[in-house]
Protein backbone atom coordinates (compact mmCIF):
# COMPACT_ATOMS: atom_id res chain seq x y z
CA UNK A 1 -10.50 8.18 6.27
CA UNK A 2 -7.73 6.68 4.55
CA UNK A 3 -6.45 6.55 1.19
CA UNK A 4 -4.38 3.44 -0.80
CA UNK A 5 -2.50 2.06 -3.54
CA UNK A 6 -1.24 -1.66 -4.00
CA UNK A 7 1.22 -2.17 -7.46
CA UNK A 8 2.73 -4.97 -8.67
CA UNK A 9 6.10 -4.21 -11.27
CA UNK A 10 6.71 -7.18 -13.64
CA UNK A 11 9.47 -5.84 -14.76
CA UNK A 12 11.08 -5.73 -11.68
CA UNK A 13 8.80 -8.37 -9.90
CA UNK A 14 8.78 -5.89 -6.99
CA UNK A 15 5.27 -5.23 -5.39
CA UNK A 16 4.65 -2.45 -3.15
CA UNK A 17 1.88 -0.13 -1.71
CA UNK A 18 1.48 3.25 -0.41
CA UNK A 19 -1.16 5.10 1.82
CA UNK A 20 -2.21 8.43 3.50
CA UNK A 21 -4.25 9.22 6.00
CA UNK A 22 -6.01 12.65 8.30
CA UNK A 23 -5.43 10.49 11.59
CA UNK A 24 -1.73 9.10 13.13
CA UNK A 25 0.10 6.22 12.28
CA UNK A 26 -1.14 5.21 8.52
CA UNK A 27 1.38 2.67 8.20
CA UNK A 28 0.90 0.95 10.87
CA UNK A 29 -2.58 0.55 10.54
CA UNK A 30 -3.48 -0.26 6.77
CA UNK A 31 -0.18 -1.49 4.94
CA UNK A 32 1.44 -5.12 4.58
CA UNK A 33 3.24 -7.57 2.50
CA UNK A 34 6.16 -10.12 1.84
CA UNK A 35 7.29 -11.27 -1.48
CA UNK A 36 6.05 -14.57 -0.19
CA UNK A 37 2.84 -13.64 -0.29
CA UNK A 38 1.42 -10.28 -1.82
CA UNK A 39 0.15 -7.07 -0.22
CA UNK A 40 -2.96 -5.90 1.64
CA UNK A 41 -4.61 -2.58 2.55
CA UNK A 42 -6.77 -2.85 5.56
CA UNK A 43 -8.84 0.37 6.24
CA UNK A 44 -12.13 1.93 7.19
CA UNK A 45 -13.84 3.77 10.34
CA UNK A 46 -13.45 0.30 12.34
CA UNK A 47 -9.64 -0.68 10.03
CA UNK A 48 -8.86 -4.72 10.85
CA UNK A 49 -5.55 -5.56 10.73
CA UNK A 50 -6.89 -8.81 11.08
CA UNK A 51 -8.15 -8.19 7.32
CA UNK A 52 -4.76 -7.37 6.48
CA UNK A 53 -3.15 -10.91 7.75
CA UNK A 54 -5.51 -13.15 6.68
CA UNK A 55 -5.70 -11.95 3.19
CA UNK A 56 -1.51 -12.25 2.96
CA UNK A 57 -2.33 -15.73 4.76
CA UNK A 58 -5.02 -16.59 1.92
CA UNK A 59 -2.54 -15.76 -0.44
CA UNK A 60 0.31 -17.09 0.27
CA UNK A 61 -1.63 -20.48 0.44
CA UNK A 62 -2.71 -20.30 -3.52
CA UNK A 63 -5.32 -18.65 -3.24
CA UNK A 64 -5.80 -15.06 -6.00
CA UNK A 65 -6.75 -11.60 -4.60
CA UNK A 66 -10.25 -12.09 -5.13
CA UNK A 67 -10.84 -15.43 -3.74
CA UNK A 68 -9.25 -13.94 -0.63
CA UNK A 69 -10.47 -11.00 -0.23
CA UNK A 70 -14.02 -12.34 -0.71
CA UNK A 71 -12.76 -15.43 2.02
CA UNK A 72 -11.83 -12.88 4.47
CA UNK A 73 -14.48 -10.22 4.53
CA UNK A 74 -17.61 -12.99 4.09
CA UNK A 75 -16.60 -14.55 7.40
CA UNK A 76 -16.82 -11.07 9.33
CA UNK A 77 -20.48 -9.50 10.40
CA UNK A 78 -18.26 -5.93 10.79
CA UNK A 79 -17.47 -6.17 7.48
CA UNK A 80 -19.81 -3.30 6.50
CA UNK A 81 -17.49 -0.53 8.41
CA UNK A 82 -14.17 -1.68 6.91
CA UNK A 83 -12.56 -2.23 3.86
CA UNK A 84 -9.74 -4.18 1.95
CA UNK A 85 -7.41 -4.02 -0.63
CA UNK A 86 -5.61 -7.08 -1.84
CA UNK A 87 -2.69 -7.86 -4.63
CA UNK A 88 -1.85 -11.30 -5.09
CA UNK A 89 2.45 -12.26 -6.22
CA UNK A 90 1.14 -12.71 -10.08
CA UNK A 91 -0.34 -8.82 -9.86
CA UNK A 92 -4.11 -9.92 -9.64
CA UNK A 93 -5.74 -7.46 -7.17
CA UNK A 94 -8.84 -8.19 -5.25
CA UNK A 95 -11.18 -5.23 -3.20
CA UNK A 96 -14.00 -4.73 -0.91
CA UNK A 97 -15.91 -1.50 0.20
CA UNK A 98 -18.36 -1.87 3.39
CA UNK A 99 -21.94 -0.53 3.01
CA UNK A 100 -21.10 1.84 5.89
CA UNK A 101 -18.07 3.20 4.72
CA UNK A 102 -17.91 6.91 5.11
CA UNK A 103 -18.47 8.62 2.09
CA UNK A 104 -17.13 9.42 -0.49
CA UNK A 105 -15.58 5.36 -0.79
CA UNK A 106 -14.83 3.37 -3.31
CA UNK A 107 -12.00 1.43 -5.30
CA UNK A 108 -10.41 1.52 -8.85
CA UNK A 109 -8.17 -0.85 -11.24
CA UNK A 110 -6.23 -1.58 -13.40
CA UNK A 111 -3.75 -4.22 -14.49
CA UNK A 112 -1.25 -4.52 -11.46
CA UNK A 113 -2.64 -1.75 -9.77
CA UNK A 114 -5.80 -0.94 -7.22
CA UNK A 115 -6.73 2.18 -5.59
CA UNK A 116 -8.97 2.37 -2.19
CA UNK A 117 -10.40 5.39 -0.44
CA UNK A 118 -12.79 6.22 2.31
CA UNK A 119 -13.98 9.10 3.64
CA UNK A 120 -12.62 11.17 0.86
CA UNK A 121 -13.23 14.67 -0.47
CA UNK A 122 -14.13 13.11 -3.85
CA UNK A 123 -14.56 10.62 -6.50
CA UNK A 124 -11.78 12.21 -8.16
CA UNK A 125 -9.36 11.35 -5.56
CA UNK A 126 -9.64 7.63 -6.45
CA UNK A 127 -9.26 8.36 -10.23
CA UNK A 128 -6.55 10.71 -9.38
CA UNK A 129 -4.62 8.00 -7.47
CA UNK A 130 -4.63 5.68 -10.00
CA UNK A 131 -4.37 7.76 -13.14
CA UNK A 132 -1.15 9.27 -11.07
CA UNK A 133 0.83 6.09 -11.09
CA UNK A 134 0.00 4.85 -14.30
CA UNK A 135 1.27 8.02 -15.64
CA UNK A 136 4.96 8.21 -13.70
CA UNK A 137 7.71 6.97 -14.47
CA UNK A 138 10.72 5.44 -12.57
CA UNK A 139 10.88 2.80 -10.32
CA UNK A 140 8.18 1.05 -8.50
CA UNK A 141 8.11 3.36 -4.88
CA UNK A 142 8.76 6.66 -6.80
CA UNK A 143 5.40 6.20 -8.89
CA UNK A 144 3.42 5.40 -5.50
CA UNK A 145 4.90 8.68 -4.03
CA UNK A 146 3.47 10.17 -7.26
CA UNK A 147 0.14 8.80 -6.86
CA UNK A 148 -0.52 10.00 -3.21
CA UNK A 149 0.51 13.29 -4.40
CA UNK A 150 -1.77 12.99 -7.42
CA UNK A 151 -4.66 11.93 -4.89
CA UNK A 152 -3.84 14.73 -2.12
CA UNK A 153 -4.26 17.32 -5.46
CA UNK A 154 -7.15 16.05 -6.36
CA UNK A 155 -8.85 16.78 -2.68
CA UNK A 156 -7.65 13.50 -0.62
CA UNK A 157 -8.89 12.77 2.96
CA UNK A 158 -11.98 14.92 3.47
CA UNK A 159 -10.12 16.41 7.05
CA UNK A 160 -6.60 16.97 5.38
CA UNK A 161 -3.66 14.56 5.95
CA UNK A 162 -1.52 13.28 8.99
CA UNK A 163 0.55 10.75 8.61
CA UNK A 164 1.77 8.44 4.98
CA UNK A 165 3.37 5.56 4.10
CA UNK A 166 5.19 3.20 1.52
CA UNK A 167 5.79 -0.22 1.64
CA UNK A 168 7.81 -1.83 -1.38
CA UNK A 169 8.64 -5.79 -0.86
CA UNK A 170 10.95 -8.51 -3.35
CA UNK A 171 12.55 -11.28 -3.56
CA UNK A 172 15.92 -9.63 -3.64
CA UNK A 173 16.05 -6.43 -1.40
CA UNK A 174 15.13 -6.26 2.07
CA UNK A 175 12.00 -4.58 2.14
CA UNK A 176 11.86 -0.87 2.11
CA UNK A 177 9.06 0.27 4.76
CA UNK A 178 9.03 4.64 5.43
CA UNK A 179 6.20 5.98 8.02
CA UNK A 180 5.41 9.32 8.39
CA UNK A 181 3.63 8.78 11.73
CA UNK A 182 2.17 12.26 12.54
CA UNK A 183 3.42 15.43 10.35
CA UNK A 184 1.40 18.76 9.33
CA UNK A 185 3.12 18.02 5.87
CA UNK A 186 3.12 14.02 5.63
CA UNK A 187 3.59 13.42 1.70
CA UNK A 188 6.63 16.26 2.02
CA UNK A 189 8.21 14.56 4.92
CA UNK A 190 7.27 11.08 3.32
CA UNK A 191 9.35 11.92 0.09
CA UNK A 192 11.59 13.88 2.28
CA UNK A 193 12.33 10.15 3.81
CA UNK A 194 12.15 8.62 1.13
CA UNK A 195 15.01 10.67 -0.49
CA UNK A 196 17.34 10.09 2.03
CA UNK A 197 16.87 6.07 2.26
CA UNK A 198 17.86 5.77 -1.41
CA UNK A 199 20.88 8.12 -1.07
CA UNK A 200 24.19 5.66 -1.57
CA UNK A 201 25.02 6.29 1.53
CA UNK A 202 22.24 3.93 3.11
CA UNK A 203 21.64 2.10 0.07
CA UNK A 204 25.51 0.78 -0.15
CA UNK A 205 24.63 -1.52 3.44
CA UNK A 206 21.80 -3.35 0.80
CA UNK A 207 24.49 -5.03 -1.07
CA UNK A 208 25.37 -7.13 2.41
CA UNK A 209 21.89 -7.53 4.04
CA UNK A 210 19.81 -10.94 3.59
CA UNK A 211 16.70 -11.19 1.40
CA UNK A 212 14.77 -14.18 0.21
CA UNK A 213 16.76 -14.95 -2.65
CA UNK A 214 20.15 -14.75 -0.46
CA UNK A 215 19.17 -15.21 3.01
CA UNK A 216 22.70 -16.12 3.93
CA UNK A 217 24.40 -12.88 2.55
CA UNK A 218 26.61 -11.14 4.46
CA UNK A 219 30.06 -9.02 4.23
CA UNK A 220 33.07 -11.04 3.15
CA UNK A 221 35.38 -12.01 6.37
């Protein structure tokens, strides 16, 4: 029901993810991360966000994507009706696909990157997705935009869309987390967002705001 993308930038050492959905509240439901400890895409026709804890928790303790992913979705007897994306702080990505997952589901990667859908129109959606951001260019949350749009193109969700998301997490911004929660247009209204958030306007407040690297930082007295 969902589509996803998790990407790590070494350049910037910024990770972030991205994900749309035909039902409300996408964001909510499938994306998280820190710069402490990765990023996780928790979806499906019964979505955990229990998954999508305990694989940042896994993580964070030393653990790779795989290891926990494979920790996290052994230990459940739903596991066949969800699934999990994982992307670990070094860019290693991890993934699991129930047996019950509504068709058409799978995953795809590549170095830095995985892709995640269920209940989409196509197998093309998934190559879409990822073939999307590999070929845009920019920074790190303007090339996830460009791979849900890729996706959605390509056929996305079987029942159309409703709601998107992006998630992008470092050691040295605050993290930048946009929800479309319920739209007829939710990858317009997403970038719509999205446009207005890096405007100087609001971005000039980022200069003063604590992040890992500076969580002291404030304006000058």
């Amino acid at each position: 029901m969902t589509f996803s993308i998790l990407a790590h930038d070494a350049q910037t050492g910024r990770w972030g993810g991205a994900a749309a959905t035909g039902n409300l509240c996408v964001g909510g439901w499938v994306l998280r991360g820190s710069a402490e400890s990765g990023m996780s895409a928790s979806q499906g026709t019964a979505p955990s966000t229990i998954w999508g804890e305990e694989v940042l928790a896994g993580m964070r303790a030393g653990r790779d994507a795989v290891a926990a992913v494979d920790a996290v979705t052994a230990a459940d007897p739903g596991r066949a009706h969800r699934q999990l994306t994982a992307l670990d702080l070094a860019g290693g990505t991890g993934h699991f696909t129930g047996a019950s997952s509504i068709a058409v589901a799978g995953a795809r990667e590549a170095p830095g990157v995985v892709v995640a859908g269920n209940m989409l129109s196509g197998e093309a959606v998934l190559d879409a997705c990822i073939e999307g951001f590999l070929a845009a260019d920019g920074p790190l949350d303007a090339r996830l935009l460009a791979a849900l749009d890729a996706a959605a193109a390509a056929g996305g969700d079987a029942r159309g869309l409703m709601s998107a998301a992006l998630l992008v997490v470092a050691r040295d911004a605050p993290p930048m987390s946009l929800r479309i929660d319920h739209d007829a247009a939710p990858l317009a209204a997403l970038r719509a967002l999205h446009a207005r958030a890096t405007a100087q306007g609001y971005m000039s407040m980022l200069d003063v705001v604590p992040t890992l690297d500076a969580p002291h930082r404030a304006p000058a007295d």
